[in-house]
Structure formats: C-alpha cells, structure tokens
C-alpha atoms as a PDB file:
ATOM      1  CA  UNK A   1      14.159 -10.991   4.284  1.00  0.00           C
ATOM      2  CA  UNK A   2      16.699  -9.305   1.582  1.00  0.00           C
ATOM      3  CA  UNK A   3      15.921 -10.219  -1.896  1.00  0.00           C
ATOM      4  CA  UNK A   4      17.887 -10.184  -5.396  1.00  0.00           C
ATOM      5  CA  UNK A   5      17.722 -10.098  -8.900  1.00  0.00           C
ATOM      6  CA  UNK A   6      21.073 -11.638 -10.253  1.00  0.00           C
ATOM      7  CA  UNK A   7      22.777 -13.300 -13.163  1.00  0.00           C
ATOM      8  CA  UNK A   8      24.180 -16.594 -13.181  1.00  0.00           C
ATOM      9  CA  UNK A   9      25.241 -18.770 -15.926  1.00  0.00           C
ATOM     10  CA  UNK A  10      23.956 -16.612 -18.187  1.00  0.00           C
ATOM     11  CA  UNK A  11      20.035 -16.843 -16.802  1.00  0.00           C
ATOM     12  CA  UNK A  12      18.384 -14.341 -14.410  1.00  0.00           C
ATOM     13  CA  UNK A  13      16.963 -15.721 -11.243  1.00  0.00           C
ATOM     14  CA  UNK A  14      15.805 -14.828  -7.983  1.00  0.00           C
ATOM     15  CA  UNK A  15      17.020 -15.347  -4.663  1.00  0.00           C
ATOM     16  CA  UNK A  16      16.999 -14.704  -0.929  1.00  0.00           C
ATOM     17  CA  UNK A  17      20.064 -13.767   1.030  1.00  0.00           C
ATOM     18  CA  UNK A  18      21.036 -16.505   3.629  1.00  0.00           C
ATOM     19  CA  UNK A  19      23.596 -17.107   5.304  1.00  0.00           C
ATOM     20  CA  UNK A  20      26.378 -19.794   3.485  1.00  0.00           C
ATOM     21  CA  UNK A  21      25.977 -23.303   4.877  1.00  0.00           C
ATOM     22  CA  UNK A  22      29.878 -23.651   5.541  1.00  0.00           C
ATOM     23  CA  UNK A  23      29.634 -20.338   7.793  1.00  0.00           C
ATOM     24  CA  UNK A  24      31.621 -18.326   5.502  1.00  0.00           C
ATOM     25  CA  UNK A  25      30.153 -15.538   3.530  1.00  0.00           C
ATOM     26  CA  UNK A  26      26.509 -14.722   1.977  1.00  0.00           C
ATOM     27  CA  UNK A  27      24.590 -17.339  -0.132  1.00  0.00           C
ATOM     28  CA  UNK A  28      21.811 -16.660  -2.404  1.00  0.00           C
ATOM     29  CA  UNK A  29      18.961 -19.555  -2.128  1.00  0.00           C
ATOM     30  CA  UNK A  30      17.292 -19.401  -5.664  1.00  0.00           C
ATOM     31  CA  UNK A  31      13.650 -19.092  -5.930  1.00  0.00           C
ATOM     32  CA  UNK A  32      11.384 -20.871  -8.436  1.00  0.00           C
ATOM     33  CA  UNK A  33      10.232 -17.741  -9.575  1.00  0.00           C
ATOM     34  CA  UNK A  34      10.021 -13.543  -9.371  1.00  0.00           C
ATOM     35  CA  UNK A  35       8.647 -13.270  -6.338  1.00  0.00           C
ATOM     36  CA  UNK A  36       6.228 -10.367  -6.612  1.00  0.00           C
ATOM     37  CA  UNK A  37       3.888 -13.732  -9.086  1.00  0.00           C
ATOM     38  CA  UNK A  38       5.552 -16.855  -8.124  1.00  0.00           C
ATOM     39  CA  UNK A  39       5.724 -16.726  -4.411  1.00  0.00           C
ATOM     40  CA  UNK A  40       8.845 -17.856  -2.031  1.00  0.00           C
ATOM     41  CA  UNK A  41       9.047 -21.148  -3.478  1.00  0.00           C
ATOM     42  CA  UNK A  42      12.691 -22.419  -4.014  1.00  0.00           C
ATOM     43  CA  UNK A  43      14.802 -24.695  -6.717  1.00  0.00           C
ATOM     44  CA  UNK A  44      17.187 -25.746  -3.690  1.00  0.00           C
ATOM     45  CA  UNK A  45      19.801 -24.494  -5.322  1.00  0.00           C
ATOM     46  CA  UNK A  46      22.328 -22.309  -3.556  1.00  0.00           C
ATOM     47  CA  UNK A  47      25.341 -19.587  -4.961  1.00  0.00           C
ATOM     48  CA  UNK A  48      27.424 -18.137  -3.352  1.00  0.00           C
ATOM     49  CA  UNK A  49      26.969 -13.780  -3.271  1.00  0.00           C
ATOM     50  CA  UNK A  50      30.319 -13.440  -4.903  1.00  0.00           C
ATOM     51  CA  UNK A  51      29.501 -15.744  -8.328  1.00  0.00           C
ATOM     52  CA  UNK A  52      26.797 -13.624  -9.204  1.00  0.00           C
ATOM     53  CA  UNK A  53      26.362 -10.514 -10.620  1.00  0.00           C
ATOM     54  CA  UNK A  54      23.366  -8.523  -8.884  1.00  0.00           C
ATOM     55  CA  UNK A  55      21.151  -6.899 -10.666  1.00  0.00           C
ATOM     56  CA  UNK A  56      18.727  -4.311 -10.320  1.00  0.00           C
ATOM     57  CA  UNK A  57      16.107  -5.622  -7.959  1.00  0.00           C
ATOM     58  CA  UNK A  58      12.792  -5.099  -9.736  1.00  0.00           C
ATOM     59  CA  UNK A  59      12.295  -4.032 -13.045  1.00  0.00           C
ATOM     60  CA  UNK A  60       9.323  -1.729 -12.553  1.00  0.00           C
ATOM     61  CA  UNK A  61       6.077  -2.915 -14.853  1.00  0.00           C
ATOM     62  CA  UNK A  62       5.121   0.565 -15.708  1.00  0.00           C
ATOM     63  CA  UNK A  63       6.290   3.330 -13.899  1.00  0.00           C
ATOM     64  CA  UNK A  64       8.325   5.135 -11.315  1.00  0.00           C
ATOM     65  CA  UNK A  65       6.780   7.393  -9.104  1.00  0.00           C
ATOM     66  CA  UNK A  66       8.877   9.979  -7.582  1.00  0.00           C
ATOM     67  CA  UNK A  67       8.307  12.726  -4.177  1.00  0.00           C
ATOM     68  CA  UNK A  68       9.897  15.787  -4.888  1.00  0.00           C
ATOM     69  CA  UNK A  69      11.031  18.105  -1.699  1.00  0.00           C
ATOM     70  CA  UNK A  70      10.130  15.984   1.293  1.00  0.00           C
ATOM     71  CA  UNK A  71      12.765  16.512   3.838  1.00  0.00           C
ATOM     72  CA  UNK A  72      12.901  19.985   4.889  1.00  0.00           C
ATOM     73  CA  UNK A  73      16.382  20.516   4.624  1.00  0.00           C
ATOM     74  CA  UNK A  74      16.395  19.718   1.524  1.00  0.00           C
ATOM     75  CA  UNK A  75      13.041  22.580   0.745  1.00  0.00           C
ATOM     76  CA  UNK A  76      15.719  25.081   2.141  1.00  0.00           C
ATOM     77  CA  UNK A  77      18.864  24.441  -0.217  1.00  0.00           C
ATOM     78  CA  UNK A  78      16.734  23.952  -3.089  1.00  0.00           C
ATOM     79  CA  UNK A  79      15.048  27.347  -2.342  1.00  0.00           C
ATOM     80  CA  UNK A  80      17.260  29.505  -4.377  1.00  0.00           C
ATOM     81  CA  UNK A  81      17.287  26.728  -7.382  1.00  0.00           C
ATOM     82  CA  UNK A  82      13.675  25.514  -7.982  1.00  0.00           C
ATOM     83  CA  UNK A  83      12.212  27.610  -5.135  1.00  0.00           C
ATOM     84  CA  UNK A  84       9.000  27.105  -3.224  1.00  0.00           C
ATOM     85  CA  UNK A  85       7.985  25.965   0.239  1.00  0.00           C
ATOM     86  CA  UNK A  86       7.781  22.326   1.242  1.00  0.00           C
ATOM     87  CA  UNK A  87       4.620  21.443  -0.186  1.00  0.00           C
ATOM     88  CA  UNK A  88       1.415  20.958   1.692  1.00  0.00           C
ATOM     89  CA  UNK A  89       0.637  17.673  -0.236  1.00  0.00           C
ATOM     90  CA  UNK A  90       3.078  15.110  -1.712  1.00  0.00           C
ATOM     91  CA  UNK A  91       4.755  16.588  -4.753  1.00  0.00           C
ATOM     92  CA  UNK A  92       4.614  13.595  -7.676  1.00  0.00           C
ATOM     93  CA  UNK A  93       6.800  13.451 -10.432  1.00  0.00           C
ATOM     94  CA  UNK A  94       7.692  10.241 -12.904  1.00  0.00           C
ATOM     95  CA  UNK A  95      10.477   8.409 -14.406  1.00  0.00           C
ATOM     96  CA  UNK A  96      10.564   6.056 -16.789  1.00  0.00           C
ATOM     97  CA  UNK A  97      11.359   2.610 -16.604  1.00  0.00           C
ATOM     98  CA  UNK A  98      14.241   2.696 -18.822  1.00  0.00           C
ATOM     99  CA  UNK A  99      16.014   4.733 -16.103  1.00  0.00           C
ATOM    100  CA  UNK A 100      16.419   1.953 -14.043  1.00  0.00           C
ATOM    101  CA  UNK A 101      19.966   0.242 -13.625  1.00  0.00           C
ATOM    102  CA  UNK A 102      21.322  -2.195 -11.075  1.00  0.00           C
ATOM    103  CA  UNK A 103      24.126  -1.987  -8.494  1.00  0.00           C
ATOM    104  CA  UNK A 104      27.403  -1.721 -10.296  1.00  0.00           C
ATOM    105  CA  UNK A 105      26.013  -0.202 -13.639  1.00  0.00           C
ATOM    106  CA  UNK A 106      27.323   2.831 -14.398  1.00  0.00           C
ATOM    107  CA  UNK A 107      24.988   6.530 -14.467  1.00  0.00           C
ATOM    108  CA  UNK A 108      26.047   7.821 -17.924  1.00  0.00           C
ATOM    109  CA  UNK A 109      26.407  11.463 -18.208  1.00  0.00           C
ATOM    110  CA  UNK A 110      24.241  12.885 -20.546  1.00  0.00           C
ATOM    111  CA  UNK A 111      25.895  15.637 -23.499  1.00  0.00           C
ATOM    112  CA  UNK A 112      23.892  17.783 -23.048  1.00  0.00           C
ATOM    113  CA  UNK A 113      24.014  18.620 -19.358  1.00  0.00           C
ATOM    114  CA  UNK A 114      26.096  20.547 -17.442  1.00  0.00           C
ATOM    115  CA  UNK A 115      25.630  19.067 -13.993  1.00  0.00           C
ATOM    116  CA  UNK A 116      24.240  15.947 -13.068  1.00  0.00           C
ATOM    117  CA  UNK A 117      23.416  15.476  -9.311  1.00  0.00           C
ATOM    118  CA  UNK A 118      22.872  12.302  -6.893  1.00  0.00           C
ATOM    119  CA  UNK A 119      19.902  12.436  -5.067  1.00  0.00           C
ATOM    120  CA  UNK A 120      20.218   9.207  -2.455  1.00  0.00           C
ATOM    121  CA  UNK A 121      16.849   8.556  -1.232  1.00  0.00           C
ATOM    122  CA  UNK A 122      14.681   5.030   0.192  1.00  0.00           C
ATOM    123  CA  UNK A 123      12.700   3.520  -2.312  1.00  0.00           C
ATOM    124  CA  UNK A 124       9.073   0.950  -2.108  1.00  0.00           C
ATOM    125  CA  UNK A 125       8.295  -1.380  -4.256  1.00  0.00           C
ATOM    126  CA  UNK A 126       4.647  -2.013  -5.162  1.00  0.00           C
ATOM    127  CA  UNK A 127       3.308  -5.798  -4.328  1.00  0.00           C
ATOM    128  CA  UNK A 128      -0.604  -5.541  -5.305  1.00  0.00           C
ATOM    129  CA  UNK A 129      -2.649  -3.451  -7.353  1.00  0.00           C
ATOM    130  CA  UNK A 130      -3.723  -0.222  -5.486  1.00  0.00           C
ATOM    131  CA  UNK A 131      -6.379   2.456  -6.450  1.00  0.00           C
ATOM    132  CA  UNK A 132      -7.581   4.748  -4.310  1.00  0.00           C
ATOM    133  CA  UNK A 133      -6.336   2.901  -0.968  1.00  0.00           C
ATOM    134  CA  UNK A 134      -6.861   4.665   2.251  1.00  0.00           C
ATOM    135  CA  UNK A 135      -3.519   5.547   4.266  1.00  0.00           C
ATOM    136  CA  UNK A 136      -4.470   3.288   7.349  1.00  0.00           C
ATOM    137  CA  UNK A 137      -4.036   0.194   4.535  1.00  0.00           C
ATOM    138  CA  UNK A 138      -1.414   1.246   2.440  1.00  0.00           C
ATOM    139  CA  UNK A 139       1.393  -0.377   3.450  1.00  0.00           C
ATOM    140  CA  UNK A 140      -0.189  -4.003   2.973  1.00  0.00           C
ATOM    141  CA  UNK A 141       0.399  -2.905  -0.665  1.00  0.00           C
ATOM    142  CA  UNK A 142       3.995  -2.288  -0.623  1.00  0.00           C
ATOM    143  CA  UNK A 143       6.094  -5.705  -1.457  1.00  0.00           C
ATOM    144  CA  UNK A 144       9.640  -4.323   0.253  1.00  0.00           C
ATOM    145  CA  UNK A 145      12.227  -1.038   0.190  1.00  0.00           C
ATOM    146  CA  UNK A 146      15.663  -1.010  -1.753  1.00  0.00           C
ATOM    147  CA  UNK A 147      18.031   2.033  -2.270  1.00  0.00           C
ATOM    148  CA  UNK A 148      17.271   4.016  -4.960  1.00  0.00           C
ATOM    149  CA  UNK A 149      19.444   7.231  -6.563  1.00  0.00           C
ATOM    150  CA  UNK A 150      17.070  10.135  -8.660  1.00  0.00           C
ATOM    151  CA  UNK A 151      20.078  11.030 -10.784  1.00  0.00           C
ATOM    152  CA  UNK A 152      19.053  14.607 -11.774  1.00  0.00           C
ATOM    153  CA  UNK A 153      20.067  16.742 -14.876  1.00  0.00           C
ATOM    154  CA  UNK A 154      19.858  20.618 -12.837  1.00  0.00           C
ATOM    155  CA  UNK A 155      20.833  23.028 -15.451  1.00  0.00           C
ATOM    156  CA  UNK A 156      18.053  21.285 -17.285  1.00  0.00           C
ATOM    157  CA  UNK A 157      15.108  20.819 -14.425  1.00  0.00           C
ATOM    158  CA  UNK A 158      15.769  24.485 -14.075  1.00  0.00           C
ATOM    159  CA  UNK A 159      15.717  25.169 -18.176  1.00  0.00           C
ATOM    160  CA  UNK A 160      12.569  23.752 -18.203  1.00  0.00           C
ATOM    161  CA  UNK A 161      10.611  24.426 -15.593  1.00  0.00           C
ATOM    162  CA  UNK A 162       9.384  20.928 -15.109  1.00  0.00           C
ATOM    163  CA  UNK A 163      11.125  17.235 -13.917  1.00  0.00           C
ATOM    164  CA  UNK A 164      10.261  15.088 -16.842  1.00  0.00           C
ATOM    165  CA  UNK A 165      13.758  15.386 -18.941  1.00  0.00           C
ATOM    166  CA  UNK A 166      15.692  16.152 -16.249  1.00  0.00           C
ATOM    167  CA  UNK A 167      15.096  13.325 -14.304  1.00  0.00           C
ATOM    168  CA  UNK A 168      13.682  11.078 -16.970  1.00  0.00           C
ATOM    169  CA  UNK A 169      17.381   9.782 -18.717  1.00  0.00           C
ATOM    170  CA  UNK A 170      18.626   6.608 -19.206  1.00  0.00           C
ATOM    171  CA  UNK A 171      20.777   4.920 -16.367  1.00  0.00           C
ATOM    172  CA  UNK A 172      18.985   7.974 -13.713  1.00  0.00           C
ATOM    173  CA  UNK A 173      17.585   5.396 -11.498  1.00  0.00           C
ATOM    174  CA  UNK A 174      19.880   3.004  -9.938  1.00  0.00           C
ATOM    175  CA  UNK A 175      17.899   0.710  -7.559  1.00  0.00           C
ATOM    176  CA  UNK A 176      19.508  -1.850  -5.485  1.00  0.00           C
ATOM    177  CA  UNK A 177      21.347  -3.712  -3.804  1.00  0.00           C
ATOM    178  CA  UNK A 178      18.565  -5.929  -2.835  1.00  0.00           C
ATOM    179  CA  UNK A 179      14.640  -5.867  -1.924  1.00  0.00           C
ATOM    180  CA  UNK A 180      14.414  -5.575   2.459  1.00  0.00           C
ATOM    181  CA  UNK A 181      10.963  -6.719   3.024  1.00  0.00           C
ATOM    182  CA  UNK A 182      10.729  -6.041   6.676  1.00  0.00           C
ATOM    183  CA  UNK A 183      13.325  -2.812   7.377  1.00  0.00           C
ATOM    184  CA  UNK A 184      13.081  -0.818  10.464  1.00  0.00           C
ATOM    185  CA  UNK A 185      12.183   2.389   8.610  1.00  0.00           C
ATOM    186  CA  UNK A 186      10.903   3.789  12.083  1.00  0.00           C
ATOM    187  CA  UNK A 187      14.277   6.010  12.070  1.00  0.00           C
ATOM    188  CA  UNK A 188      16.709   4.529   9.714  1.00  0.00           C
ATOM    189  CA  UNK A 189      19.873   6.592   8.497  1.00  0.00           C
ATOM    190  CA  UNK A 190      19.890   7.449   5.038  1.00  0.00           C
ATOM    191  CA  UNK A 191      23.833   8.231   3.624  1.00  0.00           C
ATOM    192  CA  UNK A 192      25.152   9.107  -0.009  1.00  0.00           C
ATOM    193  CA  UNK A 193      28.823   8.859  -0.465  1.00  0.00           C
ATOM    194  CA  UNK A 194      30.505  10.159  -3.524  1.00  0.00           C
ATOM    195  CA  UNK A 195      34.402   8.741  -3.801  1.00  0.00           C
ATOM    196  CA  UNK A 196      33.816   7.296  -0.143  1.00  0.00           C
ATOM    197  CA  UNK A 197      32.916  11.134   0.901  1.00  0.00           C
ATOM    198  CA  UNK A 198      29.459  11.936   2.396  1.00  0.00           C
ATOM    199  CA  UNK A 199      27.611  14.283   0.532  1.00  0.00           C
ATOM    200  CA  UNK A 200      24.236  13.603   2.069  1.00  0.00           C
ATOM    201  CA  UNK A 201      22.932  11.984   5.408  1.00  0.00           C
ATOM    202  CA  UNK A 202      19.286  12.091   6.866  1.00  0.00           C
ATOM    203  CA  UNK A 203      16.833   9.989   8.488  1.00  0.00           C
ATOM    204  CA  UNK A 204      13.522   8.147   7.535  1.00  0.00           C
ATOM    205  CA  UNK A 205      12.050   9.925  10.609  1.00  0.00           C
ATOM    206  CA  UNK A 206      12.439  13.484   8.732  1.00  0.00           C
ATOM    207  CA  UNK A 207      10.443  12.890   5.947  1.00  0.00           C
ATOM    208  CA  UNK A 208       7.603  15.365   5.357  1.00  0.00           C
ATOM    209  CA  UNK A 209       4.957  12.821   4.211  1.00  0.00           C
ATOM    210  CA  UNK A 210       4.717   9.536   5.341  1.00  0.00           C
ATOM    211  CA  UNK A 211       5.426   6.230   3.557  1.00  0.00           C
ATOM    212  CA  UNK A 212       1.658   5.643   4.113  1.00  0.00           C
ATOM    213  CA  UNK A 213       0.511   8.644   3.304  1.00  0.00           C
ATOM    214  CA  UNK A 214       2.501   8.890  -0.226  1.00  0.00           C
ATOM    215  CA  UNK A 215       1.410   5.297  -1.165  1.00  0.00           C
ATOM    216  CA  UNK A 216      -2.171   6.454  -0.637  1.00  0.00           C
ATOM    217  CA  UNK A 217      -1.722   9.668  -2.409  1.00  0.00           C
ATOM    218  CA  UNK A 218      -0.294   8.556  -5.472  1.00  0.00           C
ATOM    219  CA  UNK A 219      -2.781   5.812  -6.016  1.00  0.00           C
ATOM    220  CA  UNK A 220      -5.724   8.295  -6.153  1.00  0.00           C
ATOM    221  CA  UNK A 221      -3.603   9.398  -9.438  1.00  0.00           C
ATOM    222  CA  UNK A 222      -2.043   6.107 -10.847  1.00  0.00           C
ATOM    223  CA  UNK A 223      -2.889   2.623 -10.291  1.00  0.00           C
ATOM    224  CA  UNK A 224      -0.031   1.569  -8.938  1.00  0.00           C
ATOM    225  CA  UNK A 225       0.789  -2.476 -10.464  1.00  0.00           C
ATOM    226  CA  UNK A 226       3.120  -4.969  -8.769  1.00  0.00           C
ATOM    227  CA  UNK A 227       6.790  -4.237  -9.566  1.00  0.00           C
ATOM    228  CA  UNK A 228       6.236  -0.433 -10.062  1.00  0.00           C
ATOM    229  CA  UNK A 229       8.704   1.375  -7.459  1.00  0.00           C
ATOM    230  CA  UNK A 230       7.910   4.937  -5.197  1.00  0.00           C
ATOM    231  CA  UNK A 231      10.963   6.935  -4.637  1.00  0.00           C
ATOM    232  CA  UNK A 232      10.308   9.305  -1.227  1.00  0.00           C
ATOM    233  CA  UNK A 233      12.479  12.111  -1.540  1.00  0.00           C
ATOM    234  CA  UNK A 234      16.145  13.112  -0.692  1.00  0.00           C
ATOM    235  CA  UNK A 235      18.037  15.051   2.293  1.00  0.00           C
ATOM    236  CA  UNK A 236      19.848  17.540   2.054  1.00  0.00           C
ATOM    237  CA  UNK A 237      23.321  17.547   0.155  1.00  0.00           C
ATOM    238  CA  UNK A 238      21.990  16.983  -3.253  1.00  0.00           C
ATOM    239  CA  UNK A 239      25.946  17.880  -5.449  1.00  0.00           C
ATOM    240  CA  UNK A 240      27.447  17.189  -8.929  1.00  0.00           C
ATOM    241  CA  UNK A 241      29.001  14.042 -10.271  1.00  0.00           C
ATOM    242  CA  UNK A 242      31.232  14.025 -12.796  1.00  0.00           C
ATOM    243  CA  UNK A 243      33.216  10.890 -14.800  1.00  0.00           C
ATOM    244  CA  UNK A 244      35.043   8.680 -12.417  1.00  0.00           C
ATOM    245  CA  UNK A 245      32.942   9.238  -9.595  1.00  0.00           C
ATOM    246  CA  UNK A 246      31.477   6.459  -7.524  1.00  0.00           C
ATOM    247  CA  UNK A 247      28.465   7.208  -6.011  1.00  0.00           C
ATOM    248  CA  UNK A 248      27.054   4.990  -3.027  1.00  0.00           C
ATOM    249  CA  UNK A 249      23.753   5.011  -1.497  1.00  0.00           C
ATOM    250  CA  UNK A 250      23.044   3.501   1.797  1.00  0.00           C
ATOM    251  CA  UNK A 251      19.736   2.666   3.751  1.00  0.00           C
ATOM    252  CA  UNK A 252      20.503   0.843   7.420  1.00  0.00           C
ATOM    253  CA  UNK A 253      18.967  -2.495   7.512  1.00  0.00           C
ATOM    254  CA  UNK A 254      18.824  -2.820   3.286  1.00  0.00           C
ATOM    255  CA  UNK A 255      22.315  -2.078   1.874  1.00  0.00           C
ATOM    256  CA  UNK A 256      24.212  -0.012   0.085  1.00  0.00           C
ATOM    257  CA  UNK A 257      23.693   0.368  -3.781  1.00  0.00           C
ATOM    258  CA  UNK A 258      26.976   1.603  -5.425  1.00  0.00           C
ATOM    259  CA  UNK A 259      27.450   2.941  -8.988  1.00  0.00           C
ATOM    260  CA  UNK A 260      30.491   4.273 -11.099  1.00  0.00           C
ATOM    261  CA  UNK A 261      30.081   7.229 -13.056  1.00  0.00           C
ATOM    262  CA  UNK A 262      30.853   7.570 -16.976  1.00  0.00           C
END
C-alpha cells in the first residue's frame, strides 16, 4: 500500500494510491486522518494524482536517524575523504527535522559550501514507540519505507571532523514520493540520477547492517517515536550538485522522489 502526504484546496490530507475508477491514471483515496494515529479510515473522497501537490510523506516527530558507510563500495571511495573501514557496528548520525522537504522542493545550496553531494539511499519510517527492541522484532516497529536523499555539505563534514553541520541544513533531507508499506526490500535496486544521468546504483541486498539490525541498534540509543524516519546508508557514487540540477532518487517497488536544485 503506497501512501501520501499532499495538498489540496489549500488543506493537507492523507491518502492511499489507487487506481482511478474511470481506468485512467492514479487516484488518491483520502483518509480521515495521518495514518501513523488515525488508522486507514477514509472520507470517500477521491483526487486525482495530478490535482495535488505531494508532499513530503511524514514529517518526522523528533528526529532523523542516519547510517553512515553501510554499503561497502561506498567504505572504499570514501576512504581517501573521511577514511576508515566499514564499521563493525552501525555508524549513527542525526539530522534535524527541519531538513526534511517533499518531492518537488528544491535542496538549496548553502553559501558557505563548496560542494554539496546527493547521497540516494532507502529510508523507514517509525510506526510505534521502540526502546531497546530485540532485532528478531524490529521490524513490527517500522510503519513503511520512502526514498530519502542525505544531501551532504563535504568540504564541511571534512572541516569538521564530525556530520552534524554538514548534513544537518535546511532542505538536506528530501523524503518522498510516497510511504510503501509492504516493499520487496529482499533485493531491490536503489538508483540516483542527476539531470536524468546515473550517478549511483546499488541494491538493498548489499547493505552492511540489516534493516533489523539498525532499527534495533538505534533504539538502545534513542527512543525512536512514530513518524521519526531511519535513513540506511548510500552506494557508491556519492558526486556534487550544483544550481539547476535535478536530482532523482529511486527505490523499485516505492517510487522515485525528484528534486531541483537552487
């Protein structure tokens, strides 16, 4: 089941992706409510995909965690930048919540770095509370998986030694185009495109740590609340964007997320 966050009318709803009644195109059957509280209850209203404007799936309630080198391939061509071997344990970073932007929003380049880089990666989002949940449960705990982009400042991750600024600005965490809650993340492609080019390509298989296993991990640190979102790392490929760029993201079975760049 695909779910969005959209705008209609000027009010933000809630719907699931169906197909349109008259055969022809995508509709959007609104729900009563944000699903991650209210449940799959519906108004029995219906729009069509292309009268909305999507927005970004899930606003997260406190946090977003992040998994820094977790595809191998990705270890190797950071090597010479941040160095290090993949790490032995999931490697946990955050951003904050006022990095997230929807599908179409635009990553703003920041003055006062040199080189901003995509970073395409799969993303969870966080349905119950979770402390301390073992790895052969936690899974029940994650709501769905969108598309997420760690938009990364390099010159200054490397200037400082640690994630927090580089990572951290506004419009550096596009999430979208919708919430998948039932992907086939068994082996699923992972592709970022910059100007219809790809830049980056891997596969869910590759990762270093587990979904399970980072879920589990991270809540022995946070406790992780509905809505908050767990980015798992990127492939190889990581490369600059620069103004007029438009970067795409996409996950087989959830979408692609698409952004301009300013």
């Amino acid at each position: 089941m695909k779910i969005a966050r959209f705008q209609a009318e000027g009010e933000i709803s809630f719907g699931i992706l169906d197909s349109a009644e008259d055969g022809r195109g995508i509709e959007l059957v609104e729900l009563a409510g944000d699903p991650l509280v209210a449940g799959f209850d519906t108004t029995g209203r219906r729009l069509r995909l292309e009268d909305v404007r999507l927005l970004a799936p899930v606003l997260p309630r406190s946090k977003v965690v992040c998994v820094g080198k977790n595809y191998a391939d990705h270890v190797e061509e950071m090597r010479g930048v941040t160095g290090g071997d993949a790490p032995q344990e999931p490697l946990l970073f955050l951003k904050p919540n006022t990095s997230v932007i929807g599908p179409g929003e635009a990553v703003v380049l920041p003055a006062i770095s040199e080189r901003v880089e995509h970073e395409g990666e799969l993303a969870m989002v966080i349905g119950a509370i979770a402390k301390d949940v073992p790895e052969e449960d936690a899974l029940k705990f994650v709501f769905g998986f969108t598309c997420a982009n760690d938009v990364s400042a390099r010159d200054l991750q490397i200037k400082d030694g640690q994630w927090a600024r580089a990572k951290g600005f506004d419009t550096f965490c596009p999430l979208g185009p919708v919430i998948e809650t039932d992907p086939d993340l068994d082996d699923a492609r992972i592709v970022t495109r910059v100007n219809g080019k790809v830049r980056q390509e891997g596969r869910t298989s590759q990762l270093i740590h587990s979904l399970a296993r980072i879920v589990s991990y991270a809540s022995q640190a946070f406790t992780l609340l509905p809505g908050d979102v767990i980015l798992t790392g990127t492939p190889a490929g990581v490369g600059p964007l620069v103004s007029g760029d438009t970067v795409e993201v996409e996950i087989e079975g959830i979408g692609i997320l698409r952004n301009p760049v300013r």
